[in-house]
PDB file of N, CA and C in Angstrom:
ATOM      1  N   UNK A   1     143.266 123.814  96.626  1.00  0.00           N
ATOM      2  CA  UNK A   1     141.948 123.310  96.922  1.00  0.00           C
ATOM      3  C   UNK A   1     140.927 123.945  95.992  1.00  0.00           C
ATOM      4  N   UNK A   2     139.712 123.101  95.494  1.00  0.00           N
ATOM      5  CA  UNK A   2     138.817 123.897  94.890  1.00  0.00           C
ATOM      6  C   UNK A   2     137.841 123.978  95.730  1.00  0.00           C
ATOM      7  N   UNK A   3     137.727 125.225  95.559  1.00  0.00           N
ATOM      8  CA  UNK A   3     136.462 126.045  96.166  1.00  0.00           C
ATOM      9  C   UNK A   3     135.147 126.268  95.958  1.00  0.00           C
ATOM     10  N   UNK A   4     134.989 125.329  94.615  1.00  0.00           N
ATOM     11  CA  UNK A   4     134.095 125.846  93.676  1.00  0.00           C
ATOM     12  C   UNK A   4     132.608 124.627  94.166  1.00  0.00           C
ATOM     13  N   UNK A   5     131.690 125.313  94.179  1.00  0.00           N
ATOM     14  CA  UNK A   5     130.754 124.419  94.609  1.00  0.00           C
ATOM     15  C   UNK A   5     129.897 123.262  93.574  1.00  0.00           C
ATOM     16  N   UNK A   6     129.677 122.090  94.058  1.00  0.00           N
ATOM     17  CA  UNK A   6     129.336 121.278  93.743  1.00  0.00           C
ATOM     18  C   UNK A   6     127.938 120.832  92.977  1.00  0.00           C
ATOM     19  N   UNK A   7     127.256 121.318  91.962  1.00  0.00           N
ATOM     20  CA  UNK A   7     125.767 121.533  91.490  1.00  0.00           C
ATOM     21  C   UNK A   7     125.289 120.004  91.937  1.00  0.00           C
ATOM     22  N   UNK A   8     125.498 119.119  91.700  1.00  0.00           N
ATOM     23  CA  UNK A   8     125.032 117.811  92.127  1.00  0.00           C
ATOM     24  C   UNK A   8     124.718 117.809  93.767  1.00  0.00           C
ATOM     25  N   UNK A   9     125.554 118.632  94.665  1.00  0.00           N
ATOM     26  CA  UNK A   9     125.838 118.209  96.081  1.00  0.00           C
ATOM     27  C   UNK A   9     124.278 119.272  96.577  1.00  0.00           C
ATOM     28  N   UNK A  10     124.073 118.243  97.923  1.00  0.00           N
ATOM     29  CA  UNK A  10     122.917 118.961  98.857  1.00  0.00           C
ATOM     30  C   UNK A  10     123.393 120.450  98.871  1.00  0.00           C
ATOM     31  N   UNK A  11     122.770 121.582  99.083  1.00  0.00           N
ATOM     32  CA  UNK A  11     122.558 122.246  99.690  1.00  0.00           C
ATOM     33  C   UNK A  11     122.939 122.663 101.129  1.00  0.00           C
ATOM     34  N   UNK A  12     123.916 123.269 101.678  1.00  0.00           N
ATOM     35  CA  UNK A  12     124.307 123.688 103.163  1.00  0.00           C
ATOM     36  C   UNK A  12     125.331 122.521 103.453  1.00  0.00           C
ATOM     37  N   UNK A  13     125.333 121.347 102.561  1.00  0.00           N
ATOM     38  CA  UNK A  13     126.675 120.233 103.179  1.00  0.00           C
ATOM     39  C   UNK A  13     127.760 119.979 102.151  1.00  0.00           C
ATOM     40  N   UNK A  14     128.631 119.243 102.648  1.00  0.00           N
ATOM     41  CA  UNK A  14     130.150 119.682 101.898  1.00  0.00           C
ATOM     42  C   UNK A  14     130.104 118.054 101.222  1.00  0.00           C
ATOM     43  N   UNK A  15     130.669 117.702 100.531  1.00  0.00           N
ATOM     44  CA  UNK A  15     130.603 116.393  99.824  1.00  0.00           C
ATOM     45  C   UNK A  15     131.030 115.736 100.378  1.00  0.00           C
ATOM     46  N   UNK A  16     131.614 115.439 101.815  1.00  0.00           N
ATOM     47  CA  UNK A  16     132.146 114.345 102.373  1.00  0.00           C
ATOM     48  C   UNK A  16     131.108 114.378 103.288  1.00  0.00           C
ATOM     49  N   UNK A  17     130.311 114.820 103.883  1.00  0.00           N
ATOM     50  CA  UNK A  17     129.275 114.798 104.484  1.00  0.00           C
ATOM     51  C   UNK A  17     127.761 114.326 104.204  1.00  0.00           C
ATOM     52  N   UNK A  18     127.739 114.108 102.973  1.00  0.00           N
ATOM     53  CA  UNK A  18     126.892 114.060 101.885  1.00  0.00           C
ATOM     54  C   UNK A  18     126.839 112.984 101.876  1.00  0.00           C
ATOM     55  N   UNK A  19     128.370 112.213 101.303  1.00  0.00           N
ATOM     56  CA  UNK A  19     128.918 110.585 101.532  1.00  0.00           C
ATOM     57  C   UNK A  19     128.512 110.097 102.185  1.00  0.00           C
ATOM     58  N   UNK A  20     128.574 110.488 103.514  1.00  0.00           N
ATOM     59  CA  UNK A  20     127.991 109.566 104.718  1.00  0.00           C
ATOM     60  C   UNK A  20     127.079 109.652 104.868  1.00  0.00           C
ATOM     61  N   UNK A  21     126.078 110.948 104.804  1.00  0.00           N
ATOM     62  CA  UNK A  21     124.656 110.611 104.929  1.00  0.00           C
ATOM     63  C   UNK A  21     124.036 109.298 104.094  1.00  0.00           C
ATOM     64  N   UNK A  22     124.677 109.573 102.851  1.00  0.00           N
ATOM     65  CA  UNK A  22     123.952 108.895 101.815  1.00  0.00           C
ATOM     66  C   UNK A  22     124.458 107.685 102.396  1.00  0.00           C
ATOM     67  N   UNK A  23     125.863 107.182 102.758  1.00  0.00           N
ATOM     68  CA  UNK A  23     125.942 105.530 103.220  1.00  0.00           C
ATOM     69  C   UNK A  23     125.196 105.312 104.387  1.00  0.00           C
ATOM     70  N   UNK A  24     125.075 105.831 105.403  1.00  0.00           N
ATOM     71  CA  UNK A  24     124.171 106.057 106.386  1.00  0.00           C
ATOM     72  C   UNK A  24     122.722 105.321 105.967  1.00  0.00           C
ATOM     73  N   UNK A  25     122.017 106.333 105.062  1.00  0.00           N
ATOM     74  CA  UNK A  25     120.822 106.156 104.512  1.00  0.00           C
ATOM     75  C   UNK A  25     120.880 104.292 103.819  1.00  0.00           C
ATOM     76  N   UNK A  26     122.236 103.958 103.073  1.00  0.00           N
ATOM     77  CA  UNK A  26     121.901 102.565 102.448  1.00  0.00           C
ATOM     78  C   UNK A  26     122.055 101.285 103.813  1.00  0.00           C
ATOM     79  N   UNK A  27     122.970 101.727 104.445  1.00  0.00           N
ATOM     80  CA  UNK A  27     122.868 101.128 105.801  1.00  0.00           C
ATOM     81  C   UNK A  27     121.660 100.592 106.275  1.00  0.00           C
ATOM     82  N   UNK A  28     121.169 101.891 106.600  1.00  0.00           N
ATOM     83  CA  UNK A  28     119.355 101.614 107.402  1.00  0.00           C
ATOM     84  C   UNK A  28     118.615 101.041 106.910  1.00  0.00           C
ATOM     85  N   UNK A  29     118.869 101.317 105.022  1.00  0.00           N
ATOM     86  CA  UNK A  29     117.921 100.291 104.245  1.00  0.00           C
ATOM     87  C   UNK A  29     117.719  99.103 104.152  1.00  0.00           C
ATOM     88  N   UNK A  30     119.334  98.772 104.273  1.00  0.00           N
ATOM     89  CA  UNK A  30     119.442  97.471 104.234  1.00  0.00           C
ATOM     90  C   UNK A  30     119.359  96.791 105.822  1.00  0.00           C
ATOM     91  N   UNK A  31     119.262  97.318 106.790  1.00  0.00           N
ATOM     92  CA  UNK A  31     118.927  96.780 107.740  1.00  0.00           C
ATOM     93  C   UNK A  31     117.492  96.513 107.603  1.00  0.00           C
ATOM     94  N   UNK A  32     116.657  97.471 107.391  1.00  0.00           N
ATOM     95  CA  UNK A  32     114.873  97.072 107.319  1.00  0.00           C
ATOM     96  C   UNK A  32     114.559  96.366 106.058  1.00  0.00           C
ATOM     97  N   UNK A  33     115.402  95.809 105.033  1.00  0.00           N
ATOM     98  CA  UNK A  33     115.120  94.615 103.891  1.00  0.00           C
ATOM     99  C   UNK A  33     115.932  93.665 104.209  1.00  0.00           C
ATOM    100  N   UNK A  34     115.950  92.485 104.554  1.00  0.00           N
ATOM    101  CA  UNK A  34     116.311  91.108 104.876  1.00  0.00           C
ATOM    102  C   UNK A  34     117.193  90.528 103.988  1.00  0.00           C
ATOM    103  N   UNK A  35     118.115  90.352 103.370  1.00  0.00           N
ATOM    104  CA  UNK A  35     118.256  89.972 102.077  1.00  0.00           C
ATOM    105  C   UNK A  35     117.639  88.271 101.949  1.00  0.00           C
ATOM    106  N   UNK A  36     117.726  87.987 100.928  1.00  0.00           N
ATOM    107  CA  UNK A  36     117.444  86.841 100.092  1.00  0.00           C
ATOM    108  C   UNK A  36     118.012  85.813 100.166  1.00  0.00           C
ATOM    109  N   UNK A  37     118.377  84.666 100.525  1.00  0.00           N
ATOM    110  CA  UNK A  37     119.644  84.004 100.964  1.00  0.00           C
ATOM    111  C   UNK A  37     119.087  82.431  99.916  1.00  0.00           C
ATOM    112  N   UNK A  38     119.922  81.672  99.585  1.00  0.00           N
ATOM    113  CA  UNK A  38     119.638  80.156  99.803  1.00  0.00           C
ATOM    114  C   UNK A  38     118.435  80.019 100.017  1.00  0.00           C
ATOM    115  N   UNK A  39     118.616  79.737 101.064  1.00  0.00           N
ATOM    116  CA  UNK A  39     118.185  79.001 102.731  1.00  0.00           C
ATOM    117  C   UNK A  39     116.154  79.751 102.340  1.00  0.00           C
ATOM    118  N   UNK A  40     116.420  81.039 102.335  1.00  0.00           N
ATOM    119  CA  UNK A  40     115.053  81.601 102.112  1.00  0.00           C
ATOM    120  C   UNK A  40     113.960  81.265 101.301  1.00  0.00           C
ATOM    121  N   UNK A  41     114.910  81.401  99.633  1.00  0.00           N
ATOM    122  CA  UNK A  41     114.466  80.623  98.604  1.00  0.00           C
ATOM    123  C   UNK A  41     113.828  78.973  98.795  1.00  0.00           C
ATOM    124  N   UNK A  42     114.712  78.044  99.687  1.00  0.00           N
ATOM    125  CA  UNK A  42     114.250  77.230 100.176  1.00  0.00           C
ATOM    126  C   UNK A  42     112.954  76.892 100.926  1.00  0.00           C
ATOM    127  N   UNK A  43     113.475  77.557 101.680  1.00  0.00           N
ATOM    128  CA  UNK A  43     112.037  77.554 102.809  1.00  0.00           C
ATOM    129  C   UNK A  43     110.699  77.868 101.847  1.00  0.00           C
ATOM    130  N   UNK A  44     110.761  79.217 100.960  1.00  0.00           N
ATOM    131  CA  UNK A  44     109.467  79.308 100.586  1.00  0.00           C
ATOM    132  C   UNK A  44     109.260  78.397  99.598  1.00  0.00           C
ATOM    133  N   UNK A  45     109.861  77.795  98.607  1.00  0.00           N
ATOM    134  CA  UNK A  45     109.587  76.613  98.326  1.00  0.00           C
ATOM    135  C   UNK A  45     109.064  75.340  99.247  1.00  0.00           C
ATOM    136  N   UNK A  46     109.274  75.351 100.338  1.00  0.00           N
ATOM    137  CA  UNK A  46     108.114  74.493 101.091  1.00  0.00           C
ATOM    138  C   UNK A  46     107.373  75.012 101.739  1.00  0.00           C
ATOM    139  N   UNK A  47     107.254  76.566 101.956  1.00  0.00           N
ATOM    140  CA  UNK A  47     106.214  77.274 102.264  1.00  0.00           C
ATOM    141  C   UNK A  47     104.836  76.881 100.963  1.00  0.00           C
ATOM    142  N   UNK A  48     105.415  77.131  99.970  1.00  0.00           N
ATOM    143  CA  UNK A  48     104.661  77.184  99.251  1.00  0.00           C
ATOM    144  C   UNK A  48     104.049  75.268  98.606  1.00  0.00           C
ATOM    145  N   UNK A  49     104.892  74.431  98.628  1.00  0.00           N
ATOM    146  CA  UNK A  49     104.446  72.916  98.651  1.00  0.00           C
ATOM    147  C   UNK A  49     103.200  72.579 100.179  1.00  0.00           C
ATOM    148  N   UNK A  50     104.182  72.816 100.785  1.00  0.00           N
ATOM    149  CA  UNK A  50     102.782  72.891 101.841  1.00  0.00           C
ATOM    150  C   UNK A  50     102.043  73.663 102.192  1.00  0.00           C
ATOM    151  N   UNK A  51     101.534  74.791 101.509  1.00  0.00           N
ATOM    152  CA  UNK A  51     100.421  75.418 101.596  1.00  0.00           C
ATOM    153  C   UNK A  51      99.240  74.645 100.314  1.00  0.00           C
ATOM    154  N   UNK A  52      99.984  73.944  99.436  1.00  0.00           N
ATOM    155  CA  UNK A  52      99.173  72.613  98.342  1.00  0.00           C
ATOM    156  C   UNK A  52      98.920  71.678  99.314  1.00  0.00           C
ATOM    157  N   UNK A  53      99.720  71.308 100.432  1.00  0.00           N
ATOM    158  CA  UNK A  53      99.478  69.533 100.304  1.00  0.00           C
ATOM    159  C   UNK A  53      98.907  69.728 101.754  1.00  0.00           C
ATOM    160  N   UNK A  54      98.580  70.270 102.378  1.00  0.00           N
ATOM    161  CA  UNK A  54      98.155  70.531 103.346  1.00  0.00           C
ATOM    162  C   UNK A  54      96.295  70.332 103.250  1.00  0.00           C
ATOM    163  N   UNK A  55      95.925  71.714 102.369  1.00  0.00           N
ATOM    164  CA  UNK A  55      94.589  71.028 102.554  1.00  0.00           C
ATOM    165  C   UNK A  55      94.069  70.145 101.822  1.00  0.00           C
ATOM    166  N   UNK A  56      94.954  70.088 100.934  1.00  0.00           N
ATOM    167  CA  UNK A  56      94.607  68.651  99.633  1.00  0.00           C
ATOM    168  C   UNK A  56      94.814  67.215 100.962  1.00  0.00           C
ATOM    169  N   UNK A  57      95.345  67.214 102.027  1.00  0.00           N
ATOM    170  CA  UNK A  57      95.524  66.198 102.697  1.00  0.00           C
ATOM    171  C   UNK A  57      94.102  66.270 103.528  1.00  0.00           C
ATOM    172  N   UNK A  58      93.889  67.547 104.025  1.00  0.00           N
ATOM    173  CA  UNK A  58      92.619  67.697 104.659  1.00  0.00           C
ATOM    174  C   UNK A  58      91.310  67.240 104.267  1.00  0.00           C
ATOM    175  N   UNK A  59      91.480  67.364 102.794  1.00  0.00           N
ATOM    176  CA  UNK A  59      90.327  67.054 101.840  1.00  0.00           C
ATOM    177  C   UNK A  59      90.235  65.697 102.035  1.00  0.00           C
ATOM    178  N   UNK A  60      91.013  65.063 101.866  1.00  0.00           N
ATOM    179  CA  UNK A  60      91.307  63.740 102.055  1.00  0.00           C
ATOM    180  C   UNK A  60      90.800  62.806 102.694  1.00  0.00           C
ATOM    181  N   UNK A  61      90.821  63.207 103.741  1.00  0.00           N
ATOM    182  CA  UNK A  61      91.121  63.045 105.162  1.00  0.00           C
ATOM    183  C   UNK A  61      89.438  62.876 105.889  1.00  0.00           C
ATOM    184  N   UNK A  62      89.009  64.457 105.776  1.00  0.00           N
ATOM    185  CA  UNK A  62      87.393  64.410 105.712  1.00  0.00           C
ATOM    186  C   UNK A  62      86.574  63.732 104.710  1.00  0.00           C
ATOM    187  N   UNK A  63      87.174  63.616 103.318  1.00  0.00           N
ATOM    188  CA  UNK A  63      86.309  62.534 102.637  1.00  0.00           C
ATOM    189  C   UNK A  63      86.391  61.347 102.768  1.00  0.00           C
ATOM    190  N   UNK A  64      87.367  60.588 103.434  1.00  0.00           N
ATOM    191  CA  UNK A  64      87.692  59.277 103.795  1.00  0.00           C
ATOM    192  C   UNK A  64      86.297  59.237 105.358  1.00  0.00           C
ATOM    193  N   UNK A  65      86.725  60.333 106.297  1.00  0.00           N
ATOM    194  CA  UNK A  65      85.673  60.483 107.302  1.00  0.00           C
ATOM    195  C   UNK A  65      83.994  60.119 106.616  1.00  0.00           C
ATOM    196  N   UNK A  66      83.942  61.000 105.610  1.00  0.00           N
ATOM    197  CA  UNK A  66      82.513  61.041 105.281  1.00  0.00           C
ATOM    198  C   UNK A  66      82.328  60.036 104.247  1.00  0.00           C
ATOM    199  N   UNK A  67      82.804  59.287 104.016  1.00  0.00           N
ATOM    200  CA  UNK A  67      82.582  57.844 103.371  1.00  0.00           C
ATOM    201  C   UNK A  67      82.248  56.946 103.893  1.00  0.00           C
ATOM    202  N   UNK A  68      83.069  57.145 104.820  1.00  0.00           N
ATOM    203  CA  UNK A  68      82.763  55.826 105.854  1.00  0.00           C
ATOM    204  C   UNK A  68      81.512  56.007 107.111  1.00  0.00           C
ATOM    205  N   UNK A  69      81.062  57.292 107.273  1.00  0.00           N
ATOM    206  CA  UNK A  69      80.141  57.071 108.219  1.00  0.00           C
ATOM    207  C   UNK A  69      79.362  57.657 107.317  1.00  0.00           C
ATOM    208  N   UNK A  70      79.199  58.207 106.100  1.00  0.00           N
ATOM    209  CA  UNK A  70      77.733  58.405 105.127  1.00  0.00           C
ATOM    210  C   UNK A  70      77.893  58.113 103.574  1.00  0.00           C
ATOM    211  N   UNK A  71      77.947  56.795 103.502  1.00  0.00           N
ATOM    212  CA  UNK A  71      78.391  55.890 102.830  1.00  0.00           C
ATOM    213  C   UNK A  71      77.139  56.755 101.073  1.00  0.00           C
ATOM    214  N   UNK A  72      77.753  56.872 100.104  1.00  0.00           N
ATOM    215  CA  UNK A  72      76.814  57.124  99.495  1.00  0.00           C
ATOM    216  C   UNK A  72      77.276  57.077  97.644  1.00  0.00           C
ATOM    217  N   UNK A  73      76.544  57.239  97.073  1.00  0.00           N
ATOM    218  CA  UNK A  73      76.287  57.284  95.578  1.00  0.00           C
ATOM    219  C   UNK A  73      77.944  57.531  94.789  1.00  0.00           C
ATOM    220  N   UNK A  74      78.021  58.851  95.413  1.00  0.00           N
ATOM    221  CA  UNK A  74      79.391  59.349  94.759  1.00  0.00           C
ATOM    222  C   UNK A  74      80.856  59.628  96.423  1.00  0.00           C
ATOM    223  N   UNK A  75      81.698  59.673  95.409  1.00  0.00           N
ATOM    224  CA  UNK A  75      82.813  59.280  96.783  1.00  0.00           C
ATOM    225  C   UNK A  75      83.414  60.854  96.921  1.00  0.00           C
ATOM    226  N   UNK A  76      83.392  61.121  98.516  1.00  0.00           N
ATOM    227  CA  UNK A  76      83.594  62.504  99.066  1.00  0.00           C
ATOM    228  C   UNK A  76      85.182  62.527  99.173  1.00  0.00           C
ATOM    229  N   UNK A  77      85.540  61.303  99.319  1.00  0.00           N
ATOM    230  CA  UNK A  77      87.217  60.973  99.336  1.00  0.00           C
ATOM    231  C   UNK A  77      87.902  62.114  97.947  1.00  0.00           C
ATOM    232  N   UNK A  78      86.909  61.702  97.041  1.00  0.00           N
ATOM    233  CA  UNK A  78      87.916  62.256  95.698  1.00  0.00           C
ATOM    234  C   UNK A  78      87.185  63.612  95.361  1.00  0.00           C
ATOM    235  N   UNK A  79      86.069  63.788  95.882  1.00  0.00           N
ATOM    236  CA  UNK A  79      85.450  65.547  95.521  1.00  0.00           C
ATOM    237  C   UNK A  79      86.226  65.978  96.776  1.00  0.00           C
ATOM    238  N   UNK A  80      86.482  65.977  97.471  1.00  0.00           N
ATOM    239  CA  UNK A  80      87.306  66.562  99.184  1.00  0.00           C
ATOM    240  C   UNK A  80      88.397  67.084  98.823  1.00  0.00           C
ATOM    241  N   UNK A  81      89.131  65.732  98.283  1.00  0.00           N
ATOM    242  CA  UNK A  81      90.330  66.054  97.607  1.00  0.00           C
ATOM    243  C   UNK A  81      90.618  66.941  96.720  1.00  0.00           C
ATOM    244  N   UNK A  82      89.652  66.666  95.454  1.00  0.00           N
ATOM    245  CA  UNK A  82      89.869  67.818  94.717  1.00  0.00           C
ATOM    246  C   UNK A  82      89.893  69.282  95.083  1.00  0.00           C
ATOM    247  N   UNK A  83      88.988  69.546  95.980  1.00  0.00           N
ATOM    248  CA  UNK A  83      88.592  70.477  95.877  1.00  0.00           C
ATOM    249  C   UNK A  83      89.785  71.397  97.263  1.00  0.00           C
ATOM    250  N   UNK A  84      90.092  70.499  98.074  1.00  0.00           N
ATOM    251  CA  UNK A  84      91.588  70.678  98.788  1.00  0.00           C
ATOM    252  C   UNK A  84      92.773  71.059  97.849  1.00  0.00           C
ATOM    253  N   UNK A  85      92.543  70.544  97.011  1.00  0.00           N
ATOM    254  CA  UNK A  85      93.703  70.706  95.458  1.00  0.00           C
ATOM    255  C   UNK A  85      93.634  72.030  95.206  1.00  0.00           C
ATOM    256  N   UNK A  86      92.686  72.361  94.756  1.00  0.00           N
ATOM    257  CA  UNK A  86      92.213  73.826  93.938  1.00  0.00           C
ATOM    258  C   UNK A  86      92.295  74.714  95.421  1.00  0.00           C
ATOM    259  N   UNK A  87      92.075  74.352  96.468  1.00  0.00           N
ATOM    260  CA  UNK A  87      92.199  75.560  97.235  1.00  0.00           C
ATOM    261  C   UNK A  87      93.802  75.446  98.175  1.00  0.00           C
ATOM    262  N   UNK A  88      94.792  74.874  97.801  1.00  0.00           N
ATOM    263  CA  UNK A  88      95.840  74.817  97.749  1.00  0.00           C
ATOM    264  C   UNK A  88      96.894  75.456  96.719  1.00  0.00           C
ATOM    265  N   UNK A  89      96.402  74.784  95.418  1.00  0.00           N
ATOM    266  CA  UNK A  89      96.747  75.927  94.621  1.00  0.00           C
ATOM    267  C   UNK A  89      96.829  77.252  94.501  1.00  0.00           C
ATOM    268  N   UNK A  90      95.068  77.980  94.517  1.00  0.00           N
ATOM    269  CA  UNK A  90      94.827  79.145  94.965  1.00  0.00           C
ATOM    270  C   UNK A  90      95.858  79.643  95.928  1.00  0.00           C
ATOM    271  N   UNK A  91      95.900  78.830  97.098  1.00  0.00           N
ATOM    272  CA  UNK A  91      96.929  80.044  98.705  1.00  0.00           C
ATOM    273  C   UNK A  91      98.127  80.163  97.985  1.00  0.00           C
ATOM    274  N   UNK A  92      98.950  79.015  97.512  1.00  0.00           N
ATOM    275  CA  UNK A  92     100.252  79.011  96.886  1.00  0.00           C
ATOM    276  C   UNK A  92     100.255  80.086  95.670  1.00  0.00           C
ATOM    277  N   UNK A  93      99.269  80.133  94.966  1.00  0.00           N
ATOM    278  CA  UNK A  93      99.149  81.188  93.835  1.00  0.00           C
ATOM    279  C   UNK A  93      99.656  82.889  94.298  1.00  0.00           C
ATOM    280  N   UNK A  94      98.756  82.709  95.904  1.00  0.00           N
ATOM    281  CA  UNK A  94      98.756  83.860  96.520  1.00  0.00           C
ATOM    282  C   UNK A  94      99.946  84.424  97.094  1.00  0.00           C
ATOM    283  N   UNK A  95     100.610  83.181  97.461  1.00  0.00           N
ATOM    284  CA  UNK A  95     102.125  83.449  98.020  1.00  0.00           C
ATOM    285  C   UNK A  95     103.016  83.876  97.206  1.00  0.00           C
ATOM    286  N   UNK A  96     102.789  83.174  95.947  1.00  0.00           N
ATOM    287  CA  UNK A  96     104.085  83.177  94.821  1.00  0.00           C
ATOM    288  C   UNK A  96     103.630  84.977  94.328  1.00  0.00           C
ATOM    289  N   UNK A  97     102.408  85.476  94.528  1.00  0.00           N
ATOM    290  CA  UNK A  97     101.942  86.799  93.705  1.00  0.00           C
ATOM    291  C   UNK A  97     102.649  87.657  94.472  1.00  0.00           C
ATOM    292  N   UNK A  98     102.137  87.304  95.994  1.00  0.00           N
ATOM    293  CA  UNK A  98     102.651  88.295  97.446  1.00  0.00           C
ATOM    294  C   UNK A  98     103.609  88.960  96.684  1.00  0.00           C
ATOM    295  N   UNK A  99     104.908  87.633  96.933  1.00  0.00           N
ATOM    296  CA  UNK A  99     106.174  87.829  97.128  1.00  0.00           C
ATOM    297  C   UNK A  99     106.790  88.339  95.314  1.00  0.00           C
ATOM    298  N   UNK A 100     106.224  88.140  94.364  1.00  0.00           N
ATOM    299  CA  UNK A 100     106.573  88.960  93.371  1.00  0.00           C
ATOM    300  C   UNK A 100     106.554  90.546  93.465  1.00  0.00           C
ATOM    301  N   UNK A 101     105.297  90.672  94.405  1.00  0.00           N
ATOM    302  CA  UNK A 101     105.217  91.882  94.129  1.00  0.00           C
ATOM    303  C   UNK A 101     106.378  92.685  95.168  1.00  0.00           C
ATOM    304  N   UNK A 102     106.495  92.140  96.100  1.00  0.00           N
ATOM    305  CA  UNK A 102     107.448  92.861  96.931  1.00  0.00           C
ATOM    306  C   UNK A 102     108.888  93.036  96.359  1.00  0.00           C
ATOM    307  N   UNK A 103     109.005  91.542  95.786  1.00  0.00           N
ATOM    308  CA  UNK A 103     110.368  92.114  94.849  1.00  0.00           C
ATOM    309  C   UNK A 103     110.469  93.126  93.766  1.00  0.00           C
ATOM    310  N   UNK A 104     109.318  93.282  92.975  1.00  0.00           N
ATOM    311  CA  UNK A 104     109.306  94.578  91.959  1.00  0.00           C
ATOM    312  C   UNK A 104     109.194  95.436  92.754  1.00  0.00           C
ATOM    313  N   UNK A 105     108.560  95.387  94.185  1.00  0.00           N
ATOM    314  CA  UNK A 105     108.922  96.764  94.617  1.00  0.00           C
ATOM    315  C   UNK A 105     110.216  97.197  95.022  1.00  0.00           C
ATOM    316  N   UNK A 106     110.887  96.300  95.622  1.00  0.00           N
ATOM    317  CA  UNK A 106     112.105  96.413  96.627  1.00  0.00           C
ATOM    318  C   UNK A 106     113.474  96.604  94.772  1.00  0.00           C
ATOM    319  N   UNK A 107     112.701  95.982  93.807  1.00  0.00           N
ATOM    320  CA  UNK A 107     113.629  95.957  92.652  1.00  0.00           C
ATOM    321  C   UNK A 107     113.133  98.225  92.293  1.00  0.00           C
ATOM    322  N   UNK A 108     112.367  98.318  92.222  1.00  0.00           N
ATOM    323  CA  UNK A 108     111.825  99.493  92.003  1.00  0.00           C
ATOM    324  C   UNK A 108     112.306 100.902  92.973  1.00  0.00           C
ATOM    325  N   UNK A 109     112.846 100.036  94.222  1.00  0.00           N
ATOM    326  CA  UNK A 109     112.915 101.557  94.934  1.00  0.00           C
ATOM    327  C   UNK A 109     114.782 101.010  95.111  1.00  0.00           C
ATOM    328  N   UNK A 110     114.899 100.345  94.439  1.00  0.00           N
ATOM    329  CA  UNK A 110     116.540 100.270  94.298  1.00  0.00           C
ATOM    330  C   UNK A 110     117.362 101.227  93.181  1.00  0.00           C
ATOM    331  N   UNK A 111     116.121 101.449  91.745  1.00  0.00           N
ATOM    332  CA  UNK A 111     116.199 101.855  91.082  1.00  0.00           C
ATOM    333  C   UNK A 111     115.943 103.522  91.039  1.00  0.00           C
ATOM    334  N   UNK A 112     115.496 103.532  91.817  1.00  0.00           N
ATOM    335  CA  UNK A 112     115.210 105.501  92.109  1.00  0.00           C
ATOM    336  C   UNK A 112     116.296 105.703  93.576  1.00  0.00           C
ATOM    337  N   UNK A 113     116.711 104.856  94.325  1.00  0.00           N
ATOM    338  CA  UNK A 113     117.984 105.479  95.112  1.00  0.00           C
ATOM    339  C   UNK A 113     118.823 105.552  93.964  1.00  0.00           C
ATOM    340  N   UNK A 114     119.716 104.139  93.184  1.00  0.00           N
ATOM    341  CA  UNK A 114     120.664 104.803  92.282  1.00  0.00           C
ATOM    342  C   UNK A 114     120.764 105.887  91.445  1.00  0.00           C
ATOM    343  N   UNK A 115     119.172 105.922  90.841  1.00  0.00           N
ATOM    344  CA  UNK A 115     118.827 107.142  90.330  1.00  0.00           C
ATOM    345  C   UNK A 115     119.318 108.292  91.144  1.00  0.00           C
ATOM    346  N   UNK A 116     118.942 108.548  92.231  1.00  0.00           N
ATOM    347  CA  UNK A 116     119.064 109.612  93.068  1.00  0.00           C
ATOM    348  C   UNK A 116     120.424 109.905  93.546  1.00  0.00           C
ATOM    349  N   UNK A 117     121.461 108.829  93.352  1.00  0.00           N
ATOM    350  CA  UNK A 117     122.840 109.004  93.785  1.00  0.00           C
ATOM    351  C   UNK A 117     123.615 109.088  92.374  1.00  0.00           C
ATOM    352  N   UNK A 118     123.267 109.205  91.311  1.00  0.00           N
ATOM    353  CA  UNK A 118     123.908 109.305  90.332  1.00  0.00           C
ATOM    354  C   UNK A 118     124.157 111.028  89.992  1.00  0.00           C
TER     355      UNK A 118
END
């Protein structure tokens, strides 16, 4: 048997003990991060289509309203709309940023555990 101690290994624990903490530790991690599936990718792809067509429909919707009962010069149908457009875009902009950033993070603290187990 070697006896000889381990410079890489914790302090006060033996390297098979170490093992398990450390699988232990990726365990828990991966229980509190969700993984990524299909199905996820999916969804936020219509998370993110209907966070566009939603108030671009709203816009719509109220300018068709305000046409017809305040009938006037320029048409609220297509400024409503537009402007449902651009603030559809915007939320979806916001979603697609969210969720980048969580992946550089979740990509970032993947990279300092391996670090740390190497």
């Amino acid at each position: 048997m070697n006896n000889k101690p381990d410079t890489n290994q914790r302090p006060g624990k033996t390297e098979f003990s170490q093992q398990v903490g450390d699988m232990a530790a990726r365990k828990l991690k991966a229980q509190r991060h969700v993984t990524k599936t299909v199905w996820s990718g999916l969804g936020m792809m219509g998370l993110v289509g209907w966070s566009v067509a939603i108030p671009t429909l709203l816009g719509a919707a109220l300018g068709l309203w305000l046409d017809k009962h305040y009938p006037g010069d320029h048409s609220w149908t297509i400024a409503l709309l537009a402007a449902g457009l651009v603030l559809g875009c915007f939320n979806a902009w916001h979603w697609i940023a969210k969720e980048d950033r969580e992946i550089h993070r979740d990509v970032g603290e993947n990279k300092v555990d391996e670090n740390n187990h190497e």
